[in-house]
N, C-alpha and C. Protein backbone atom coordinates (compact mmCIF):
# COMPACT_ATOMS: atom_id res chain seq x y z
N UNK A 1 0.82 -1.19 0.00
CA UNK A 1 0.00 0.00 0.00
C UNK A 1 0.87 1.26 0.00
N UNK A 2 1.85 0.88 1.10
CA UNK A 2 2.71 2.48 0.73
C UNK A 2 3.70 2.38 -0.67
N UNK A 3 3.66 1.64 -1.24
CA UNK A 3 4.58 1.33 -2.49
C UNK A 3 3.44 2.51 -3.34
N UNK A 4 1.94 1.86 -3.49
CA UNK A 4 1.40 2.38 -4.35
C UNK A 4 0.81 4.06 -4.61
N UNK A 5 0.65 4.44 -3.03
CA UNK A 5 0.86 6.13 -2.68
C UNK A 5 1.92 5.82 -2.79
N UNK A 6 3.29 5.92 -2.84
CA UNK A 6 4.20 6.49 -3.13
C UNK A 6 4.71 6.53 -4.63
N UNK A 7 4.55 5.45 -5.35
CA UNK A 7 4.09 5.73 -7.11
C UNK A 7 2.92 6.99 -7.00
N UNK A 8 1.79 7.35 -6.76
CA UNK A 8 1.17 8.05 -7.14
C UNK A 8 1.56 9.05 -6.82
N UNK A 9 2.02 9.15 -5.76
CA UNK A 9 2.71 10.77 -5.30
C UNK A 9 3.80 11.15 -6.28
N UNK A 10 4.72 10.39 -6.41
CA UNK A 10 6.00 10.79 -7.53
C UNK A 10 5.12 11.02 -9.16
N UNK A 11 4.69 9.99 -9.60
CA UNK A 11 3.63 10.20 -10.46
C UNK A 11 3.16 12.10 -10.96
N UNK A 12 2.62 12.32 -9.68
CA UNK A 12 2.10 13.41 -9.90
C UNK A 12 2.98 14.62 -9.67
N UNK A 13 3.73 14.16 -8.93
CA UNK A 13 5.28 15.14 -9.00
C UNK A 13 5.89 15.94 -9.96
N UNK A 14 5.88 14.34 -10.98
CA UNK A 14 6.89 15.06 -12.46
C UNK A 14 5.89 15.36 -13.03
N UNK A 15 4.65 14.98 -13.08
CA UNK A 15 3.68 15.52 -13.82
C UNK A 15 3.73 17.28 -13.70
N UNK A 16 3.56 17.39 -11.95
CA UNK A 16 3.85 19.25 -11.95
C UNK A 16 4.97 19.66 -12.20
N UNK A 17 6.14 18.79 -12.36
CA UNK A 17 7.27 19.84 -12.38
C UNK A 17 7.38 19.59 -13.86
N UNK A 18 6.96 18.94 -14.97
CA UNK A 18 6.88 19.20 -16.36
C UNK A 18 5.92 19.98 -16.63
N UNK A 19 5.05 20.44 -16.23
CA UNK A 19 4.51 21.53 -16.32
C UNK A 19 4.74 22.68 -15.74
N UNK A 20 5.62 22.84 -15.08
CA UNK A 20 5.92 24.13 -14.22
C UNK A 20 6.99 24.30 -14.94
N UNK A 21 7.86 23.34 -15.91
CA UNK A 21 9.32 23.85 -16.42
C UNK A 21 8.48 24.38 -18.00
N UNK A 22 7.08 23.95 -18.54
CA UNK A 22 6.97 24.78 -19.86
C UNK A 22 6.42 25.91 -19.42
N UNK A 23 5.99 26.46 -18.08
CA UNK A 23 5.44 28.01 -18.06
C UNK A 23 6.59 28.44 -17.08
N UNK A 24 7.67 28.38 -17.69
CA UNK A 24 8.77 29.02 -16.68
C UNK A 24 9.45 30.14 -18.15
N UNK A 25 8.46 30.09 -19.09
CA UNK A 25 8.88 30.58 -20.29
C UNK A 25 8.39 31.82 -19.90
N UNK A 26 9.10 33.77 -20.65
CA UNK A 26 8.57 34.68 -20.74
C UNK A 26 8.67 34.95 -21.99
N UNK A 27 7.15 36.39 -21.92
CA UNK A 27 7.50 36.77 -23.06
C UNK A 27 7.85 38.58 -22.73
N UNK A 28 8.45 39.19 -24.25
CA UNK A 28 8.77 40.14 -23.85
C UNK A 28 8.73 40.75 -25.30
N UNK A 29 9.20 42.10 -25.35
CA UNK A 29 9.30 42.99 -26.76
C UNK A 29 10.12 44.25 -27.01
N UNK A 30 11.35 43.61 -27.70
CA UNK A 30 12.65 44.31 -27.58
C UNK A 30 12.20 45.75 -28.09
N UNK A 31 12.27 46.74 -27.05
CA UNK A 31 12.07 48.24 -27.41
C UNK A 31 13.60 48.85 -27.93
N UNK A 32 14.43 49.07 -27.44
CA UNK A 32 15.89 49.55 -27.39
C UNK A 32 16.71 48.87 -27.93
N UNK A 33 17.86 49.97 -29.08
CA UNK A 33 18.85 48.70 -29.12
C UNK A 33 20.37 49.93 -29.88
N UNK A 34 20.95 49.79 -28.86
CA UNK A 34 22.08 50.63 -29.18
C UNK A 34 23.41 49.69 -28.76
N UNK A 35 24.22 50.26 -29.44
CA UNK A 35 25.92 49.11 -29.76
C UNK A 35 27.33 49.78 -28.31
N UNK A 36 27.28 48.16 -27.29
CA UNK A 36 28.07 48.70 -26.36
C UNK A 36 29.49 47.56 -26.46
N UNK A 37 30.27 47.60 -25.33
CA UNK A 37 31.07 46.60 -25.25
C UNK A 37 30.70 45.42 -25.20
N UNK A 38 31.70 44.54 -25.60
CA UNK A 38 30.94 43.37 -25.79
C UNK A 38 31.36 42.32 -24.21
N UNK A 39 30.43 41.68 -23.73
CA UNK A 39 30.84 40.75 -22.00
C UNK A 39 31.51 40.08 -22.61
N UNK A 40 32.64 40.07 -21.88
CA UNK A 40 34.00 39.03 -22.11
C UNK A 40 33.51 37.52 -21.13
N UNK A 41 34.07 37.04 -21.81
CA UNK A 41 33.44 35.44 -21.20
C UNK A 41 34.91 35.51 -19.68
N UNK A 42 34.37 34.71 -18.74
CA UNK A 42 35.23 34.88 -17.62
C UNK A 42 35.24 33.25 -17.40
N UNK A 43 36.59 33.42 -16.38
CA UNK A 43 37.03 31.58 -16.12
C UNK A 43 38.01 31.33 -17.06
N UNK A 44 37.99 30.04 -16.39
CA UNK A 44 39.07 28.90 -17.19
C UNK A 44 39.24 28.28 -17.92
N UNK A 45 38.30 28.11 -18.07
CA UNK A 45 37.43 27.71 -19.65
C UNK A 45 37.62 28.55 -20.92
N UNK A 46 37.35 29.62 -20.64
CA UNK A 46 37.29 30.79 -21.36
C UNK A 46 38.66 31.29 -21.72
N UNK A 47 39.46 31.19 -20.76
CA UNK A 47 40.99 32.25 -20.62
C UNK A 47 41.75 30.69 -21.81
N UNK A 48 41.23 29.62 -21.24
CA UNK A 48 42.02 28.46 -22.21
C UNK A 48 41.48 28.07 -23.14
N UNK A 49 40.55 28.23 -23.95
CA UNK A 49 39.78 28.50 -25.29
C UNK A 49 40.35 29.34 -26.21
N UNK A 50 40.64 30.59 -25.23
CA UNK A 50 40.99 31.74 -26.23
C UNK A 50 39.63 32.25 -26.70
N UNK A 51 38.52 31.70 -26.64
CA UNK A 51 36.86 32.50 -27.27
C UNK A 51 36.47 33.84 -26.55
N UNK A 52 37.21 34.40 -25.59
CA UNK A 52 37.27 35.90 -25.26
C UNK A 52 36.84 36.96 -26.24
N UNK A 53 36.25 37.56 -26.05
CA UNK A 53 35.89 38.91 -27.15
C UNK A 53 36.80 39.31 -27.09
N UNK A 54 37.37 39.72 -28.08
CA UNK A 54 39.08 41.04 -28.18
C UNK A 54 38.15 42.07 -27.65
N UNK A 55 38.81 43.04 -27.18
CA UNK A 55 38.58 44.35 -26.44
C UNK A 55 38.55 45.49 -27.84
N UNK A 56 37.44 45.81 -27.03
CA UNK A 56 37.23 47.26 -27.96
C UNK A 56 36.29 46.84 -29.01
N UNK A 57 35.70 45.55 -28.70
CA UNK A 57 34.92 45.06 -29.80
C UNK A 57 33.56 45.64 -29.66
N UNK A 58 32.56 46.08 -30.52
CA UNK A 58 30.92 46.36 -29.78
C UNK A 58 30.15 45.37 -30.19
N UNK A 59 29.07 45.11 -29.29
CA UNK A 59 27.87 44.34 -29.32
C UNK A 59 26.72 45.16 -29.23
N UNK A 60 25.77 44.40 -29.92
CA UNK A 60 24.06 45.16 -29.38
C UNK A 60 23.77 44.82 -28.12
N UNK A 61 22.88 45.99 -27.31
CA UNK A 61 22.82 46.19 -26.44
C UNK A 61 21.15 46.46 -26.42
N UNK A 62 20.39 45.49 -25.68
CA UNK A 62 18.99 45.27 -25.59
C UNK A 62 18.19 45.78 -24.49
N UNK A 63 17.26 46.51 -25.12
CA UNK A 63 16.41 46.62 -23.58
C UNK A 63 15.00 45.37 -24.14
N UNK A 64 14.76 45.10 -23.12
CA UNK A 64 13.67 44.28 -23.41
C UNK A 64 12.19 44.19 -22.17
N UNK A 65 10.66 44.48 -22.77
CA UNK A 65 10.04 45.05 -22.10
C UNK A 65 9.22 43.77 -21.55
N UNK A 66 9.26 43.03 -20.66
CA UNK A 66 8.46 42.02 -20.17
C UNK A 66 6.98 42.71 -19.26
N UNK A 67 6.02 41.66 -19.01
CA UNK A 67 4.92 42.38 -18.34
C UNK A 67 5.26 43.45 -16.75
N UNK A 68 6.06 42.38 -16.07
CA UNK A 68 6.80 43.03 -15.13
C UNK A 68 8.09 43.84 -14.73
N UNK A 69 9.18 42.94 -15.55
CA UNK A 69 10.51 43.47 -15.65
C UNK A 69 10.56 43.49 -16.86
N UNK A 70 11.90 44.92 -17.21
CA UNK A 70 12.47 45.42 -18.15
C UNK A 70 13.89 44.96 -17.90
N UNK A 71 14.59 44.17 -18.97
CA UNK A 71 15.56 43.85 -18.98
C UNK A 71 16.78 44.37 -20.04
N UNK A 72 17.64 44.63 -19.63
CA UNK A 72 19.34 45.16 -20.11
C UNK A 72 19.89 43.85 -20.66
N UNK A 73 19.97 43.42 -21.45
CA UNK A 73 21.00 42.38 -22.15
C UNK A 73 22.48 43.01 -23.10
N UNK A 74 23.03 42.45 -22.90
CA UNK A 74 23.96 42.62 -24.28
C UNK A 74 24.57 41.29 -24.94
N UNK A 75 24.58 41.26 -25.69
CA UNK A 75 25.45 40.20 -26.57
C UNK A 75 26.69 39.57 -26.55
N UNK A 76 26.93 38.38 -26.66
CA UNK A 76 28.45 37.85 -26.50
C UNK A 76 29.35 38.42 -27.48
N UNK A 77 28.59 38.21 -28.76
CA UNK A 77 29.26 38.33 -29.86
C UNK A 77 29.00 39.66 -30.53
N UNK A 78 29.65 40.12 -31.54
CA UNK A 78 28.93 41.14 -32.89
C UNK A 78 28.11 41.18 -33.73
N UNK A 79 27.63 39.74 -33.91
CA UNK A 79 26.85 39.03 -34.90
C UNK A 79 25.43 38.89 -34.20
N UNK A 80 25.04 38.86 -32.82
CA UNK A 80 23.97 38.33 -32.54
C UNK A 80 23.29 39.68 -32.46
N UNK A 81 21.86 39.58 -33.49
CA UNK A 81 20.82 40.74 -33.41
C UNK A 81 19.43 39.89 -33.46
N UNK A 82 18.84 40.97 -32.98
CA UNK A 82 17.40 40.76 -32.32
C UNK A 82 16.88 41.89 -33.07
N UNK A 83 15.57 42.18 -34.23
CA UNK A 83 14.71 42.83 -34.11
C UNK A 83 14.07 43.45 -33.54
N UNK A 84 13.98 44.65 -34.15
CA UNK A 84 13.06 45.89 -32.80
C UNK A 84 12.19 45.77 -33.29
N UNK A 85 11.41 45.76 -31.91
CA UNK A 85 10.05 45.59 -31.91
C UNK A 85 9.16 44.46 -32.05
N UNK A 86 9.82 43.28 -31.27
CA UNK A 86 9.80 42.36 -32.20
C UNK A 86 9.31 41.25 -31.35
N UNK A 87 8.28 40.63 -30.46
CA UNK A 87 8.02 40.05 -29.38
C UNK A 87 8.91 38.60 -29.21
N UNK A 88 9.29 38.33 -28.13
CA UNK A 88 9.93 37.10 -28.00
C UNK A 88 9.62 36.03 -26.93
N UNK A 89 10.00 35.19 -27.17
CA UNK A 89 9.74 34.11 -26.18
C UNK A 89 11.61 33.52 -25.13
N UNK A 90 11.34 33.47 -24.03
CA UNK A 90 12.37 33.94 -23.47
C UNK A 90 12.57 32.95 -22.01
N UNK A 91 13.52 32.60 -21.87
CA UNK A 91 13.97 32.27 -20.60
C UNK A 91 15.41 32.96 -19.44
N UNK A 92 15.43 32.38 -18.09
CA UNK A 92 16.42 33.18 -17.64
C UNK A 92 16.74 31.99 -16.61
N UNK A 93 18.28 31.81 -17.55
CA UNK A 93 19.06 30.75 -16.81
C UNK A 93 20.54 30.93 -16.79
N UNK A 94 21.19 31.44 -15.32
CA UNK A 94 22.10 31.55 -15.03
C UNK A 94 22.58 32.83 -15.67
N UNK A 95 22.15 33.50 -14.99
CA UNK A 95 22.11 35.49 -15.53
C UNK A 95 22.30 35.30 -16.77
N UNK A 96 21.50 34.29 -17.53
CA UNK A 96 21.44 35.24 -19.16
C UNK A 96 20.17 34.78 -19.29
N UNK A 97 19.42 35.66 -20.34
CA UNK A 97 18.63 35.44 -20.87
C UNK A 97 18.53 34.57 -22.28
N UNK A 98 17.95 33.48 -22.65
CA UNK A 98 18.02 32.44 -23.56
C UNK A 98 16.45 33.05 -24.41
N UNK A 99 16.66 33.27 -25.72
CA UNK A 99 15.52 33.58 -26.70
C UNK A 99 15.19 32.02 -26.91
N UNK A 100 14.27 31.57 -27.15
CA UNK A 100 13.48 30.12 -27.82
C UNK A 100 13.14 30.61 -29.35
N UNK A 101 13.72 30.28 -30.24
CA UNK A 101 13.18 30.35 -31.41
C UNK A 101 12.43 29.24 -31.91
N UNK A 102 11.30 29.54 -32.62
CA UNK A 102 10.71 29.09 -33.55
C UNK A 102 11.25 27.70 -33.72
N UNK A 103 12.84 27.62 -34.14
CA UNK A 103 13.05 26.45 -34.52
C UNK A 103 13.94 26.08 -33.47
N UNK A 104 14.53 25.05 -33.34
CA UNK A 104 15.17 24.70 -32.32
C UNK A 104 16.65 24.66 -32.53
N UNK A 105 17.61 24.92 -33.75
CA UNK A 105 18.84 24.76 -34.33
C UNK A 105 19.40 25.30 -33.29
N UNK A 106 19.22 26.72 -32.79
CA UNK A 106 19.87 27.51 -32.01
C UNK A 106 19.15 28.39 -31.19
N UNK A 107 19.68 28.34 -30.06
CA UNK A 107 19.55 29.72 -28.85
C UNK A 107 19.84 30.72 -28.37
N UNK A 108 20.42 31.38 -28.98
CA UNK A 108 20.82 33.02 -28.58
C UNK A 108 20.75 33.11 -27.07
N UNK A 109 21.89 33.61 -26.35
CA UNK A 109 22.01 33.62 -25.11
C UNK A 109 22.76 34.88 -25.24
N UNK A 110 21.88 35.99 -24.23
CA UNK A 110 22.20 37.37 -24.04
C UNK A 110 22.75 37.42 -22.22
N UNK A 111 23.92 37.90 -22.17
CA UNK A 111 24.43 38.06 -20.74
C UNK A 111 22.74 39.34 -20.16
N UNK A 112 22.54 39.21 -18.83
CA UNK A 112 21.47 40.02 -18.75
C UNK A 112 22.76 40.97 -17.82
N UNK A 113 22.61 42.14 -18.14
CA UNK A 113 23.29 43.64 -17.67
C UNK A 113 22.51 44.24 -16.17
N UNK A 114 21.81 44.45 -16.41
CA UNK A 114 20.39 45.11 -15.56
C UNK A 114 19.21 44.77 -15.78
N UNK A 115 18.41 44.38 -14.20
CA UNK A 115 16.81 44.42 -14.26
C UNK A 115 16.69 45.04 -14.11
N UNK A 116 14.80 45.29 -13.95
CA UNK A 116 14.52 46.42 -13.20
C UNK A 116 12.83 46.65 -13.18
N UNK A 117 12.36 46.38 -12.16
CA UNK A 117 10.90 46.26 -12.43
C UNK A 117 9.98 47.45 -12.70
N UNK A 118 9.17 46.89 -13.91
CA UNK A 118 8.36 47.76 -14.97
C UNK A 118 8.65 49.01 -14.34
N UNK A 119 7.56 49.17 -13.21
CA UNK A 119 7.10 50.58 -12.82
C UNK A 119 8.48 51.55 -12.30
N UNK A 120 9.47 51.00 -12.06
CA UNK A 120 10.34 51.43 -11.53
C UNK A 120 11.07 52.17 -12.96
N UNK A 121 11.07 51.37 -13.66
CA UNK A 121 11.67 52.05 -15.34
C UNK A 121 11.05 52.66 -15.87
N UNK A 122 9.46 52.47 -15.70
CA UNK A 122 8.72 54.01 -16.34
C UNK A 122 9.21 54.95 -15.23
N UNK A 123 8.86 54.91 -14.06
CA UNK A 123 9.64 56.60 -13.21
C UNK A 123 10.50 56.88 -13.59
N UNK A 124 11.34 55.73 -13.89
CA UNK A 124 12.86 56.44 -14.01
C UNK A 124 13.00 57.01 -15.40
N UNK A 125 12.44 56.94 -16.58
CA UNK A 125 12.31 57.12 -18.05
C UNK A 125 11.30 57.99 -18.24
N UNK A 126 10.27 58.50 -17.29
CA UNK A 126 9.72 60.16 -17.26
C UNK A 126 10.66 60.84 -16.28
N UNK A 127 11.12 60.38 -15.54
CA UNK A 127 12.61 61.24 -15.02
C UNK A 127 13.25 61.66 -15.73
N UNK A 128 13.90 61.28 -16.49
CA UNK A 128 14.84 61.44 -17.52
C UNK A 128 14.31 62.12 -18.68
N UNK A 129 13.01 62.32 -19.29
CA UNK A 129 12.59 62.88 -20.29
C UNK A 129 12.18 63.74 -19.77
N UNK A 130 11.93 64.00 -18.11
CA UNK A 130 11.73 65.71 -17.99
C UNK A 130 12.80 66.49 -17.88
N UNK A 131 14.13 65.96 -17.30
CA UNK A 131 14.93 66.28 -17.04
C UNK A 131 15.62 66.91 -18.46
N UNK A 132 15.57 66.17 -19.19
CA UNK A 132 16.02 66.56 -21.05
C UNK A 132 14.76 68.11 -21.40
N UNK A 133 13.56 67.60 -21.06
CA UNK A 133 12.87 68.30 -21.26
C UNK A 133 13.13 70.45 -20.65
N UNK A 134 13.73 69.69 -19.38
CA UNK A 134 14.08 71.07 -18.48
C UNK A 134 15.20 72.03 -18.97
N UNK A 135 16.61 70.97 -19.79
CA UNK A 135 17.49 71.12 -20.68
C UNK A 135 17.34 71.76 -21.79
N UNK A 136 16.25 71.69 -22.38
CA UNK A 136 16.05 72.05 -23.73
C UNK A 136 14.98 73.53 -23.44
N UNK A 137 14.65 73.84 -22.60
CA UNK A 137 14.29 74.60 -22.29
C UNK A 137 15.17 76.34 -21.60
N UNK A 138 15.89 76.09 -20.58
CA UNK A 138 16.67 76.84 -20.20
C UNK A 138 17.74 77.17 -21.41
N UNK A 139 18.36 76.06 -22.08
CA UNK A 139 19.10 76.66 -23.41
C UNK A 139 18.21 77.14 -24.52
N UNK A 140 16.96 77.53 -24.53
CA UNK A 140 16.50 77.91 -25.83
C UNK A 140 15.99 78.88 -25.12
N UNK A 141 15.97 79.24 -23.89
CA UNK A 141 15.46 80.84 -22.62
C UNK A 141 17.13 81.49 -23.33
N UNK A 142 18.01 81.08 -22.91
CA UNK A 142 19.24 81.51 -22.93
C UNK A 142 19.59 82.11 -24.06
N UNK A 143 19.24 81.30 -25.43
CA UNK A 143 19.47 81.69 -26.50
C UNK A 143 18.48 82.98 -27.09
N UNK A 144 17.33 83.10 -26.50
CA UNK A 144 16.57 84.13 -26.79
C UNK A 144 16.71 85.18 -26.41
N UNK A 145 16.72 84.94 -25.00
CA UNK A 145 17.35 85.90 -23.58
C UNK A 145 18.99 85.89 -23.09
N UNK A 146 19.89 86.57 -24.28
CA UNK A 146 21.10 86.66 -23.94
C UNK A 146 21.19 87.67 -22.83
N UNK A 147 22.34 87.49 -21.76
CA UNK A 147 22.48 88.11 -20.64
C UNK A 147 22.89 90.07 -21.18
N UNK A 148 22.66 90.58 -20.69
CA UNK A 148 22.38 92.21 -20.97
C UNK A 148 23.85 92.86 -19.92
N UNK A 149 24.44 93.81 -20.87
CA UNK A 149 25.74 94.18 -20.49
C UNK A 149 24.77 95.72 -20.05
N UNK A 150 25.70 96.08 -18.64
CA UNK A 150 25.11 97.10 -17.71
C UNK A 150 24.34 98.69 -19.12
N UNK A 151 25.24 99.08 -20.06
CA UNK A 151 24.82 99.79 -20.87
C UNK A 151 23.73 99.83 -21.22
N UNK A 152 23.63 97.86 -22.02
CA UNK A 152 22.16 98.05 -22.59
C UNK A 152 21.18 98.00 -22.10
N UNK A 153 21.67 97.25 -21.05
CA UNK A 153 20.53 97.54 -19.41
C UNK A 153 19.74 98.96 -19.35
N UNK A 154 20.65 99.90 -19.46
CA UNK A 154 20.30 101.30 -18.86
C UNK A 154 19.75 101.59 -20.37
N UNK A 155 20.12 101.43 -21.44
CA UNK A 155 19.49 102.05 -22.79
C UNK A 155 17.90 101.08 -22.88
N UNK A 156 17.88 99.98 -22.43
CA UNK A 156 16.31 99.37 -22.64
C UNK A 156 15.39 99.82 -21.80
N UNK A 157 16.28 100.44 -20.80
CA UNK A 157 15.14 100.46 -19.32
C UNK A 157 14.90 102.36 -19.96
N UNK A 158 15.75 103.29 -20.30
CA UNK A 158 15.32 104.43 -20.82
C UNK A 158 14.41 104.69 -21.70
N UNK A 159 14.59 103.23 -22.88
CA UNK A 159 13.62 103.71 -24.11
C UNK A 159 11.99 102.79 -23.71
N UNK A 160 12.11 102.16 -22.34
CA UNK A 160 10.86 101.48 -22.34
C UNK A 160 10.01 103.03 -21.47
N UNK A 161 10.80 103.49 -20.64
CA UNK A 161 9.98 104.73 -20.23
C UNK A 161 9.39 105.79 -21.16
């Protein structure tokens, strides 16, 4: 009897954990994509391979917009690009993010740079666009309103009387 609860219990075990490993999938939709350094692979592995990025090399550099988190990736290589705008299907194993394509040949694995949850990256990204906003303002006051040398001071303030 305990043989047979204990088949049914394991039974139903892998049953949940094969289903808990296909919705461990996200999705997301690459907004951003500008060219930074490229992550040098680290270890021993790496240093005795020689597959190191040479320095000074650039990679694309991803933001990517999930329901909750917004994620920073960049690329191993020079070669690996992702479409903007472009929704994906996505996992996160061992600080990188793994794309699932369509087909299964290959997986694109992006080092992840920075999280950062949703709401926290919209504040911080109307922060920043008011702040530009405040910028573009005071220099176009400035440029209209050049500062007034004591003379013309006294000649504007005479001819407004």
């Amino acid at each position: 009897m305990k043989r047979v609860a204990f088949l049914f219990v394991f039974a139903f075990s892998v049953a949940a954990g094969l289903q808990a490993q296909a919705n461990w999938s996200f999705k997301g939709t690459v907004t951003k994509m500008q060219m930074g350094e490229c992550v040098a692979q680290r270890g021993f592995k790496a240093n005795m391979s020689g597959g190191a990025a040479p320095a000074g090399s650039t990679c694309p550099e991803y933001t990517v917009m999930s329901d909750k988190v917004v994620y920073v990736i960049v690329g191993r290589h020079s070669d690996e690009f992702i479409p903007l705008a472009e929704n994906i299907d996505f996992v996160i194993h061992k600080n990188e993010l793994v794309i699932l394509p369509d087909n299964d040949k290959s997986k694109p694995r992006f080092a992840i740079q920075r999280m950062m949850l949703r709401a926290d990256w919209d504040r911080e990204e109307a922060r920043k666009e008011l702040a530009t906003r405040i910028a573009e303002r005071s220099a176009s006051y400035e440029s209209r309103n050049p500062p007034q040398t004591s003379a013309e001071a006294r000649e504007v303030t005479s001819l407004q009387q």
